[in-house]
Protein backbone atom coordinates (compact mmCIF):
# COMPACT_ATOMS: atom_id res chain seq x y z
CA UNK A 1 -8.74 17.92 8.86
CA UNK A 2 -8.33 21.61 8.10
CA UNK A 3 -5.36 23.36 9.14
CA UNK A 4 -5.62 24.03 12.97
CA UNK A 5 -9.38 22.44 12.66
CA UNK A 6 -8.59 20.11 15.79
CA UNK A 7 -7.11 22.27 17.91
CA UNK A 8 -9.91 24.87 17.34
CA UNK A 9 -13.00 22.27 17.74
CA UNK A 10 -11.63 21.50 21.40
CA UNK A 11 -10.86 24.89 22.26
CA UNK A 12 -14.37 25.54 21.13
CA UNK A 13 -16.20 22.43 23.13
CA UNK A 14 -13.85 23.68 25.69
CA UNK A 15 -14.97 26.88 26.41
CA UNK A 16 -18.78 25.85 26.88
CA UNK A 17 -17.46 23.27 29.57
CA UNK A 18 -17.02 20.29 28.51
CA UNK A 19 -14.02 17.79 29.17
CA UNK A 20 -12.96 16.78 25.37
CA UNK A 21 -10.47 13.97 24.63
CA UNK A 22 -8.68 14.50 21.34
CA UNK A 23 -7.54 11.22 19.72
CA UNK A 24 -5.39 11.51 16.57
CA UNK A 25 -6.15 8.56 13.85
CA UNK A 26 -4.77 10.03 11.02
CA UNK A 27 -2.59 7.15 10.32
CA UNK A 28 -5.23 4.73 11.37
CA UNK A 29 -7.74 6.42 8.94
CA UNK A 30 -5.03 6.66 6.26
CA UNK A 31 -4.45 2.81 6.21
CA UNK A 32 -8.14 1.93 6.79
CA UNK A 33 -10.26 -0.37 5.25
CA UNK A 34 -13.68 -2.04 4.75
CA UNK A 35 -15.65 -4.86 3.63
CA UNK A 36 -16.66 -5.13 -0.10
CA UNK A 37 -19.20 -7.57 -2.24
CA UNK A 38 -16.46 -9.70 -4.00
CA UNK A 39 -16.11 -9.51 -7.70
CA UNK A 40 -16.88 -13.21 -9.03
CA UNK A 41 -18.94 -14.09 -5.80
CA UNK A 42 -21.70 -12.88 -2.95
CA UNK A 43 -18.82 -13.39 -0.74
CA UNK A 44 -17.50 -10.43 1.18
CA UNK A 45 -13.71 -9.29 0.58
CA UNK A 46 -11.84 -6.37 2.62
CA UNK A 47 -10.91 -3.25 0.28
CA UNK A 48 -7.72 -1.78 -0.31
CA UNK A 49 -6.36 0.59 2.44
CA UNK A 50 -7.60 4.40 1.99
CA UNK A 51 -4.47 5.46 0.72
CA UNK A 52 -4.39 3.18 -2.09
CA UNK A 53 -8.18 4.17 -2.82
CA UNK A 54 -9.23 6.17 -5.86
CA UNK A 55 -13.04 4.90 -6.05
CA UNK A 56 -15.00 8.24 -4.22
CA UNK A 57 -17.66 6.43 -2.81
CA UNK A 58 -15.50 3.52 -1.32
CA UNK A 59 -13.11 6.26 -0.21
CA UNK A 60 -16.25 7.38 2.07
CA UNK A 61 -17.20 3.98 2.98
CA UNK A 62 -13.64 3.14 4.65
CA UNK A 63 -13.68 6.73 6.55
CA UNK A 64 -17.07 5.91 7.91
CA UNK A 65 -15.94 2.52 9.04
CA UNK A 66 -13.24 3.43 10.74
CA UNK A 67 -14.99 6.60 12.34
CA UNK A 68 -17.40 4.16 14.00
CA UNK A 69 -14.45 1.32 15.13
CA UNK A 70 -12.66 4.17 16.41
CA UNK A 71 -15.74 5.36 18.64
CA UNK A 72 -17.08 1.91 19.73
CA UNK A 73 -13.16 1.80 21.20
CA UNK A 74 -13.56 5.11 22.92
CA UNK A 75 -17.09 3.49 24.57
CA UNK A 76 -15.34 0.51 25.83
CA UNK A 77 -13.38 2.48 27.43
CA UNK A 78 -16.54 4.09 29.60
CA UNK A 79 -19.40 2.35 31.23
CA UNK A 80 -21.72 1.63 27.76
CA UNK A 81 -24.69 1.55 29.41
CA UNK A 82 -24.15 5.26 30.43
CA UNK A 83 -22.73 6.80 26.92
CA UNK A 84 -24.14 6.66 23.48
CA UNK A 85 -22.49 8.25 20.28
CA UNK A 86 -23.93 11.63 19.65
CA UNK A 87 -23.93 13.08 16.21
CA UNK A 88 -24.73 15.93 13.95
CA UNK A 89 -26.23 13.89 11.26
CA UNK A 90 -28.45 16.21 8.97
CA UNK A 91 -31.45 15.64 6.86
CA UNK A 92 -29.32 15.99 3.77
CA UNK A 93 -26.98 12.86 4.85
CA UNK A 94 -29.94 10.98 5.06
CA UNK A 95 -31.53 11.84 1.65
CA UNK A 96 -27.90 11.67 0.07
CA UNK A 97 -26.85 8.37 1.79
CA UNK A 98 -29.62 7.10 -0.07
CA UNK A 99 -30.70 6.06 4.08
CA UNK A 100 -34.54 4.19 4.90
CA UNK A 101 -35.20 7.17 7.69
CA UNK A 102 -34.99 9.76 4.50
CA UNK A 103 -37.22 7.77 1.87
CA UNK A 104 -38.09 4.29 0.90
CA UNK A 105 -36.83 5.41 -2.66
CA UNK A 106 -33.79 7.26 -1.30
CA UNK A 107 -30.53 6.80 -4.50
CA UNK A 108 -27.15 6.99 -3.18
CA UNK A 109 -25.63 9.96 -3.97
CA UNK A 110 -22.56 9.63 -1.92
CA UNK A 111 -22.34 8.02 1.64
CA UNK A 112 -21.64 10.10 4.24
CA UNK A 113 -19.55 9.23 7.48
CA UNK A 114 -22.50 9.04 9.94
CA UNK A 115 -24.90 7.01 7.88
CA UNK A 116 -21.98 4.38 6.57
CA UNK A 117 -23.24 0.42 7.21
CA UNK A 118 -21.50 0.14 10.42
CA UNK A 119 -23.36 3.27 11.50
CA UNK A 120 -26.97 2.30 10.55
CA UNK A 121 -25.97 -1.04 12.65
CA UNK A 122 -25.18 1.46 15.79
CA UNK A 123 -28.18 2.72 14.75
CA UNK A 124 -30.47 -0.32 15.09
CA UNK A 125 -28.79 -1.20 18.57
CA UNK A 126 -29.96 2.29 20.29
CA UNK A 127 -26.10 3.50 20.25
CA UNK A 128 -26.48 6.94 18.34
CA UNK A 129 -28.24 9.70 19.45
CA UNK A 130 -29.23 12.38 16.26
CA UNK A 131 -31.18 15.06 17.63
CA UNK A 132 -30.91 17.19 14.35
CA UNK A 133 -31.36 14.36 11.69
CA UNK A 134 -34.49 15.88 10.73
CA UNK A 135 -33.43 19.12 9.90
CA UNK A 136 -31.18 21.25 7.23
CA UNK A 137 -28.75 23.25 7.28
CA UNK A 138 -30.23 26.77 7.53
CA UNK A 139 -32.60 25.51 10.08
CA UNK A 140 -29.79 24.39 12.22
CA UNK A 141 -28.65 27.61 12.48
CA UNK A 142 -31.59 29.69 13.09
CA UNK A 143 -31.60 26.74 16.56
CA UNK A 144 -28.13 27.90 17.49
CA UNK A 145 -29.05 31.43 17.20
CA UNK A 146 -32.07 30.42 19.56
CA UNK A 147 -30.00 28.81 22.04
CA UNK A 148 -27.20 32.15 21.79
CA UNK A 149 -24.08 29.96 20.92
CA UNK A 150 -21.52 32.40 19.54
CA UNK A 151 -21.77 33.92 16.35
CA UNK A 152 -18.77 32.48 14.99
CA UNK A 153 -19.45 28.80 15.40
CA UNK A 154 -23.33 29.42 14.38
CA UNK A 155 -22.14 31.18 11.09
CA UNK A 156 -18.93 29.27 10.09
CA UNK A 157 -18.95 27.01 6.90
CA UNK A 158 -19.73 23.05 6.74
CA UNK A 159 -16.85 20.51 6.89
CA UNK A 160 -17.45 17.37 5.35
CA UNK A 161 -17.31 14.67 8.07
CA UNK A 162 -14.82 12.71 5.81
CA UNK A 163 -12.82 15.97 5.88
CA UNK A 164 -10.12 16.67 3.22
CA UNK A 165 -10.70 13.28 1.95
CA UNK A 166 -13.21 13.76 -0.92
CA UNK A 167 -11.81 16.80 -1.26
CA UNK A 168 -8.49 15.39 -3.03
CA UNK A 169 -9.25 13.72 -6.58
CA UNK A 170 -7.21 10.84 -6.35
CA UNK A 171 -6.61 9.13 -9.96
CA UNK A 172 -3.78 7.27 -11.04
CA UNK A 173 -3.77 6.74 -14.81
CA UNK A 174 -6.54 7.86 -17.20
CA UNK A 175 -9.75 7.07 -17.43
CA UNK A 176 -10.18 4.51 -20.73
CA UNK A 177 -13.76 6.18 -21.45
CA UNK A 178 -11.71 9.80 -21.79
CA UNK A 179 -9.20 8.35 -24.12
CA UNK A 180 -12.02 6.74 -26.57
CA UNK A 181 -14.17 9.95 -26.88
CA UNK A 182 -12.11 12.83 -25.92
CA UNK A 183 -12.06 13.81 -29.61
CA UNK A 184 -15.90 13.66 -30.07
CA UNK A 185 -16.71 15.25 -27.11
CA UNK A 186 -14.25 17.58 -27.42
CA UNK A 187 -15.36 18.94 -30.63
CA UNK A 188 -19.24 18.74 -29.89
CA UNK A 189 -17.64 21.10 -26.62
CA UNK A 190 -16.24 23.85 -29.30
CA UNK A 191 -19.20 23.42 -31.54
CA UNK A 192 -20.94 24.51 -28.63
CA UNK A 193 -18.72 27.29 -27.91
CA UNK A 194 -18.16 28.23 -31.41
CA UNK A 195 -21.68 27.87 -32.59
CA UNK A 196 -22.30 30.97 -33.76
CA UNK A 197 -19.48 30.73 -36.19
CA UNK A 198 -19.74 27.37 -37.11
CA UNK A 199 -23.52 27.35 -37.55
CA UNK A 200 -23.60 28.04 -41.11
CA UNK A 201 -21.44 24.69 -41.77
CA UNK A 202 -22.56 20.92 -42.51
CA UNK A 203 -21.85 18.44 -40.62
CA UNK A 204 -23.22 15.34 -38.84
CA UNK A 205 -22.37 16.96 -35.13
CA UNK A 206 -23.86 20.32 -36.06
CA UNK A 207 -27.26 18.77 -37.04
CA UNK A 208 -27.36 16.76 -33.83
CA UNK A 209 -26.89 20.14 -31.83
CA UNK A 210 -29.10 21.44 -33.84
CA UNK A 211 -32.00 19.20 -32.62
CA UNK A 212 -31.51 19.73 -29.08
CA UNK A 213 -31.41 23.63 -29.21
CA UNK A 214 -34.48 25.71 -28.28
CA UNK A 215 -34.89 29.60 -29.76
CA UNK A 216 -33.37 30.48 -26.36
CA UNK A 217 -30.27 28.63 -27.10
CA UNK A 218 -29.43 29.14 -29.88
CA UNK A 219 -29.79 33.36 -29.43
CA UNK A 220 -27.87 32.87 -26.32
CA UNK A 221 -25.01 30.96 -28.08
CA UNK A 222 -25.48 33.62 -31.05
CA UNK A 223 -25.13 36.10 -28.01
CA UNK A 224 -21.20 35.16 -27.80
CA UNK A 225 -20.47 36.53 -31.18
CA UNK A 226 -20.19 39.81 -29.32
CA UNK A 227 -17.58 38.91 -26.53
CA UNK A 228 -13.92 37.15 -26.29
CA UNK A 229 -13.94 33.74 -27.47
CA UNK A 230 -13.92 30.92 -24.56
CA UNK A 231 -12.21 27.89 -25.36
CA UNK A 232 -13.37 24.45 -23.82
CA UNK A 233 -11.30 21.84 -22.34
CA UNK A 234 -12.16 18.48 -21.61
CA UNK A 235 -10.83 17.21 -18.38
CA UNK A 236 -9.63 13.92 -17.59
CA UNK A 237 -11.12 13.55 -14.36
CA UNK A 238 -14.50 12.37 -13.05
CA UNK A 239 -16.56 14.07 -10.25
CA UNK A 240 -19.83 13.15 -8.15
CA UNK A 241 -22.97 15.17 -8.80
CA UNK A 242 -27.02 14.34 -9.58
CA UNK A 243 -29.48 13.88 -12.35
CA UNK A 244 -32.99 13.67 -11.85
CA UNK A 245 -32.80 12.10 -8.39
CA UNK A 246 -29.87 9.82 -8.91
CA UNK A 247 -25.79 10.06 -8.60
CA UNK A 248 -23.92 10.68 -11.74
CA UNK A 249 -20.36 10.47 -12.10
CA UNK A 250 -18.77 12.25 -14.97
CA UNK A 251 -16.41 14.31 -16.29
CA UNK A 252 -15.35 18.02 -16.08
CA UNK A 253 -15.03 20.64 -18.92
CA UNK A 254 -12.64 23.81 -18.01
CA UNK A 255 -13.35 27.50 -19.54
CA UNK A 256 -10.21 29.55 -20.58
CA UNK A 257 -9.70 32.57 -22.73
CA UNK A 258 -6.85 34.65 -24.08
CA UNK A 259 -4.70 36.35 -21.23
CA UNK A 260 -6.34 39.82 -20.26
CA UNK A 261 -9.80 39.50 -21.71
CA UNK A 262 -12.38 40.42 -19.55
CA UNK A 263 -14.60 37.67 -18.11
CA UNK A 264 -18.40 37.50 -18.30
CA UNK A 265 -18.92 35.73 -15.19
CA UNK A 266 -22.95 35.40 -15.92
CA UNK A 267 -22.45 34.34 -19.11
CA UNK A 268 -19.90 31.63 -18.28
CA UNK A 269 -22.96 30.53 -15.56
CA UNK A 270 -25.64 30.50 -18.26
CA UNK A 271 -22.85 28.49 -20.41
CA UNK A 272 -21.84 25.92 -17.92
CA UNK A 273 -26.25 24.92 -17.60
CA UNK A 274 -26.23 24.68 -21.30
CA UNK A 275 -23.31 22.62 -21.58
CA UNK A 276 -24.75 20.02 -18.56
CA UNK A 277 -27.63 20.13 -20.30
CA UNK A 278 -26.29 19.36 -23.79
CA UNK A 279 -23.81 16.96 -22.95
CA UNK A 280 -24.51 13.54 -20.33
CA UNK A 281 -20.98 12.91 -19.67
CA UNK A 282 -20.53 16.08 -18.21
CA UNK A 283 -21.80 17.30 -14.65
CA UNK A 284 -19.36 20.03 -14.29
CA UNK A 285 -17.82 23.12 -15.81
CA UNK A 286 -14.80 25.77 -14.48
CA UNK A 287 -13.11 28.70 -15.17
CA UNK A 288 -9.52 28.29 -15.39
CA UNK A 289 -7.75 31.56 -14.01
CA UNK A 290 -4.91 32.32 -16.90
CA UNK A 291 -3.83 32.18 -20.35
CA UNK A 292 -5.53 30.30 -22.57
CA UNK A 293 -5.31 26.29 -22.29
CA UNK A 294 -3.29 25.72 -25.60
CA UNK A 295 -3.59 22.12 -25.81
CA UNK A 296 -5.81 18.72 -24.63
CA UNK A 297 -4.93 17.07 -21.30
CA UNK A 298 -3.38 13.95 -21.69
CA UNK A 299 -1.87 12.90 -18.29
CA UNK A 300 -2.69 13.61 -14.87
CA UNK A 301 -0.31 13.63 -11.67
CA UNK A 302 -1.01 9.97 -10.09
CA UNK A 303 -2.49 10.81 -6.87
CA UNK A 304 -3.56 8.82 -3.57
CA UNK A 305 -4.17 9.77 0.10
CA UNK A 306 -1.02 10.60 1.41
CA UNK A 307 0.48 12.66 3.76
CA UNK A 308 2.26 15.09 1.53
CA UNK A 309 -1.29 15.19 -0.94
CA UNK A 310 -3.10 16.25 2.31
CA UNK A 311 -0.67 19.13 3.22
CA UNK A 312 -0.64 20.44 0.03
CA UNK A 313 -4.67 20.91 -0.26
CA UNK A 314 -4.47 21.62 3.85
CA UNK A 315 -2.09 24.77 2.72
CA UNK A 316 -4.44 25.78 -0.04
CA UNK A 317 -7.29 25.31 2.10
CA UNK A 318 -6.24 27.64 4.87
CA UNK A 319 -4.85 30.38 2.31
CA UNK A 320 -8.27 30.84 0.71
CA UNK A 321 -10.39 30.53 4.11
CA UNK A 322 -7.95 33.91 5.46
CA UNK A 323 -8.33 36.01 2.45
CA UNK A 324 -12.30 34.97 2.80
CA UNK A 325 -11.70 36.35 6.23
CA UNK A 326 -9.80 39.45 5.36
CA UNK A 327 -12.25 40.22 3.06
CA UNK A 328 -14.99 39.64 5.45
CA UNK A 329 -16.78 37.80 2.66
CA UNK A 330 -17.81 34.45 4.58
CA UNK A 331 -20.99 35.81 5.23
CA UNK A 332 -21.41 36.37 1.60
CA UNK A 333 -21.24 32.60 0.52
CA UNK A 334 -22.85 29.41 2.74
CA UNK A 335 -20.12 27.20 1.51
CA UNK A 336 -16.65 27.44 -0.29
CA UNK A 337 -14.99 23.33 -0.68
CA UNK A 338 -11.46 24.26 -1.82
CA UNK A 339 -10.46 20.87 -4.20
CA UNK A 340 -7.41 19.77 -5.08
CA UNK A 341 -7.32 18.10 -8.50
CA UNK A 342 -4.02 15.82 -10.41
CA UNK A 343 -3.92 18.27 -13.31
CA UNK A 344 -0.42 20.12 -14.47
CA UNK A 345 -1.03 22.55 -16.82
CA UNK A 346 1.25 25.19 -19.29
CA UNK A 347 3.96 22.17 -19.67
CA UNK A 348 5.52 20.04 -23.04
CA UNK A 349 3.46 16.75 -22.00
CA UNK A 350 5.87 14.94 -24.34
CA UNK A 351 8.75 16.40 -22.20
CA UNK A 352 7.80 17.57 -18.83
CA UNK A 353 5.85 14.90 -16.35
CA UNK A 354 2.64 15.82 -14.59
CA UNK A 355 4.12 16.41 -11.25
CA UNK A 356 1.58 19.24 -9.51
CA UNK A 357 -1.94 19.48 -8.91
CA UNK A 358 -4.37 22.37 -9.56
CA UNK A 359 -7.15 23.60 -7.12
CA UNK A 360 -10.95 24.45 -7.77
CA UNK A 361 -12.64 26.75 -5.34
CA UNK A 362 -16.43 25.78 -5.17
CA UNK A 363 -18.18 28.88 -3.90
CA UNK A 364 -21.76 27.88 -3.33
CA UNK A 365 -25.19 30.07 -2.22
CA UNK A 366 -28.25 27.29 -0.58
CA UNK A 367 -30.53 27.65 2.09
CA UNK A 368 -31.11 23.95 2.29
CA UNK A 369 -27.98 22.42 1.00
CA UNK A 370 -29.95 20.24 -1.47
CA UNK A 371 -30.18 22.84 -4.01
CA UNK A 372 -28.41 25.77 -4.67
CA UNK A 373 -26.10 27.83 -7.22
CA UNK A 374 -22.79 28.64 -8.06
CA UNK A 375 -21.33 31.79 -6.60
CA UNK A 376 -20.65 34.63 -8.75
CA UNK A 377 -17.29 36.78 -8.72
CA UNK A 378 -18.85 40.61 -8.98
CA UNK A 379 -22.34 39.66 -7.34
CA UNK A 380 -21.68 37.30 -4.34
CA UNK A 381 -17.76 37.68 -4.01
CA UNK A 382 -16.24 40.84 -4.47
CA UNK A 383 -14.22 40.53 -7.56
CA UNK A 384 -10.38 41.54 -5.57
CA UNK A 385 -11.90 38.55 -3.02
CA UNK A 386 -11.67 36.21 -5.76
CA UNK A 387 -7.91 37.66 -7.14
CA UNK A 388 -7.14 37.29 -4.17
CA UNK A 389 -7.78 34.22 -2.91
CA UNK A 390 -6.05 32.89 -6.69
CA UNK A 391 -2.91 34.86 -5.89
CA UNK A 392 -2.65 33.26 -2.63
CA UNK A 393 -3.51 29.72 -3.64
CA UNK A 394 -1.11 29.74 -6.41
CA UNK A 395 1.54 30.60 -3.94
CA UNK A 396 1.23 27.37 -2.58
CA UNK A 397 4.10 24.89 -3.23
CA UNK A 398 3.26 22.49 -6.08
CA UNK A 399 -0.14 24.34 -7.81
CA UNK A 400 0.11 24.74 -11.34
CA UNK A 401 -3.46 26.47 -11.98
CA UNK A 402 -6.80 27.64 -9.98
CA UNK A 403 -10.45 26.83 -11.22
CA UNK A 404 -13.56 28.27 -10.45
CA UNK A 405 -16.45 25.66 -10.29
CA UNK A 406 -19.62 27.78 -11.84
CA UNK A 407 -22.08 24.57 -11.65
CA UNK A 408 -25.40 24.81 -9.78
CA UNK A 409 -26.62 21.95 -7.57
CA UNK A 410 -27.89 19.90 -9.47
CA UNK A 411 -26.34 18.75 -11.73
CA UNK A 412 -23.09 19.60 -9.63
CA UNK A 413 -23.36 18.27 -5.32
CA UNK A 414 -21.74 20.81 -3.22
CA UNK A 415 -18.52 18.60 -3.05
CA UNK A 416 -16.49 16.88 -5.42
CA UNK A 417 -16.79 13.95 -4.01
């Protein structure tokens, strides 16, 4: 959970009178696990625990699981036939779950907590009760403004059921798909960047742009000639997101430019669709706050679900929700997942191991939560918002850098993971 998220949910359910029992599973959710198809037979096998877990969408599966043990042990506990499970499932679970009561044709785009396989079970035998599973997110709110709950709960930002879980990147080694075409993608990423200096060249890679440029590209990538030069990154890690009306899972590309130019925060945005667009392998693109990324990423900090990987994105978390606060700037954004990725930047890789993580802020504008666009510093977040939220972050023990995800939904979901 957030920092203080507990403690302010009960004080909350609390003061409209009801009698709340907090039960603390951390541990129990930490070492959970589930049932998975075995690899050489139909057979079913358990998974890994959580925190041994780098797969996103089994990561989700084990958190659901447990969430449902855990509250069919809080039922036995009361008379059954008076209590059922209530929940705030949402239409957007549904779709995204890839559930029946959404669509026939429903893909999985990631599997959320309340619509896991043990849930749709509790489901079938009458034990949840989902008075909002038909609606979104926006209309959800306009009922709790009907029915006068306080502002600040009615307005306050989603929370993934899974919490901080698919939050946290976890990876442990690199991906073998990075290491075979992180030269070819690489270069087709500054060809793209570089295009209109490079367009008068010959070469195999140039043509094949080439073909998939309209007019509007290519004056829009001519249009660059005129501003400081932005220098794409590959990035070794993988994220969730959608194309067409499926669940991709592909790689990240990270912006940086020399220290002290200015940044063209529309153009970056008009960039980022291009490159998506350009490139399959890639549902996501970033600033990176800082000097310029001088070399390619080769290693990444090995990173599960523990403990200590929690804190550190719980610290980050809360330091970019209070100057979001300060700035009285929540209102400005419907959503702002704060990630914590195993990247280590400005180091000798041959020297210096990948020990820290970096963080992406994901500040995102929807009315339904199924589409919606990146957040722009200078026209939804004031501009000393955004410098100062990456001040704060990178005061936080063990961050090396601070991205800024400028991908609209799709091909980007709202969260990582």
């Amino acid at each position: 959970m957030r920092k203080q998220e507990s403690t302010l949910v009960v004080q909350a359910l609390k003061g409209i009178g009801l009698d709340v029992k907090r039960v603390d599973c951390e541990y129990r959710f930490l070492n959970g696990r589930t049932w998975v198809p075995g690899q050489h037979n139909n057979k079913a096998q358990l998974s890994d625990c959580l925190n041994k877990v780098v797969d996103p969408e089994l990561k989700r599966k084990i958190i659901g699981d447990v969430f449902m043990q855990v509250m069919s042990e809080m039922l036995e506990e009361l008379d059954q036939d008076k209590y059922v499970l209530a929940q705030g499932t949402l239409a957007p679970d549904l779709i995204e779950s890839g559930s029946l009561l959404s669509s026939s044709h429903a893909d999985t785009i990631k599997t959320h907590h309340n619509d896991s396989p043990l849930a749709r079970e509790f489901r079938k035998q009458g034990k949840i009760l989902e008075p909002l599973r038909t609606f979104y997110k926006d209309e959800v709110r306009e009922l709790g403004r009907e029915l006068n709950l306080p502002a600040d709960l009615v307005n306050r930002h989603p929370f993934p059921g899974p919490g901080l879980a698919p939050r946290i990147i976890c990876q442990v080694d690199l991906f073998a798909w990075y290491l075979e075409n992180y030269n070819d993608l690489n270069n087709r990423l500054n060809l793209i960047c570089s295009y209109h200096r490079l367009k008068t060249t010959q070469s195999q890679m140039l043509n094949s742009l080439e073909a998939q440029l309209s007019d509007n590209n290519r004056e829009f990538l001519m249009s660059l000639a005129g501003l400081p030069a932005i220098y794409p990154v590959l990035l070794p890690i993988r994220t969730v997101g959608v194309q067409g009306d499926g669940r991709s899972y592909s790689y990240g590309v990270g912006f940086s430019q020399e220290s002290g130019s200015p940044v063209n925060w529309e153009t970056l945005s008009q960039l980022t669709r291009l490159v998506t667009m350009l490139c399959p392998n890639i549902n996501r693109c970033c600033y990176i706050f800082g000097d310029k990324v001088e070399a390619p990423i080769r290693d990444i900090t090995p990173t599960l679900l523990s403990p200590s990987t929690v804190a550190r994105l719980r610290e980050a978390d809360a330091a970019a929700m209070d100057v979001l606060k300060q700035h009285d700037a929540l209102k400005n954004i419907s959503q702002m997942p704060v990630v914590l990725i195993p990247l280590h930047f400005d180091r000798d890789c041959r020297h210096v191991p990948s020990t820290k993580h970096s963080v992406v802020l994901r500040p995102f504008v929807t009315q339904d939560f199924m589409t919606g666009q990146a957040a722009l510093p200078g026209k939804h977040l004031p501009m000393e918002c955004v410098q100062d939220i990456v001040k704060q972050v990178r005061s936080v023990l063990g961050i090396s850098r601070v991205l800024y995800d400028l991908t609209d939904k799709p091909p980007g979901t709202t969260e990582w993971e």
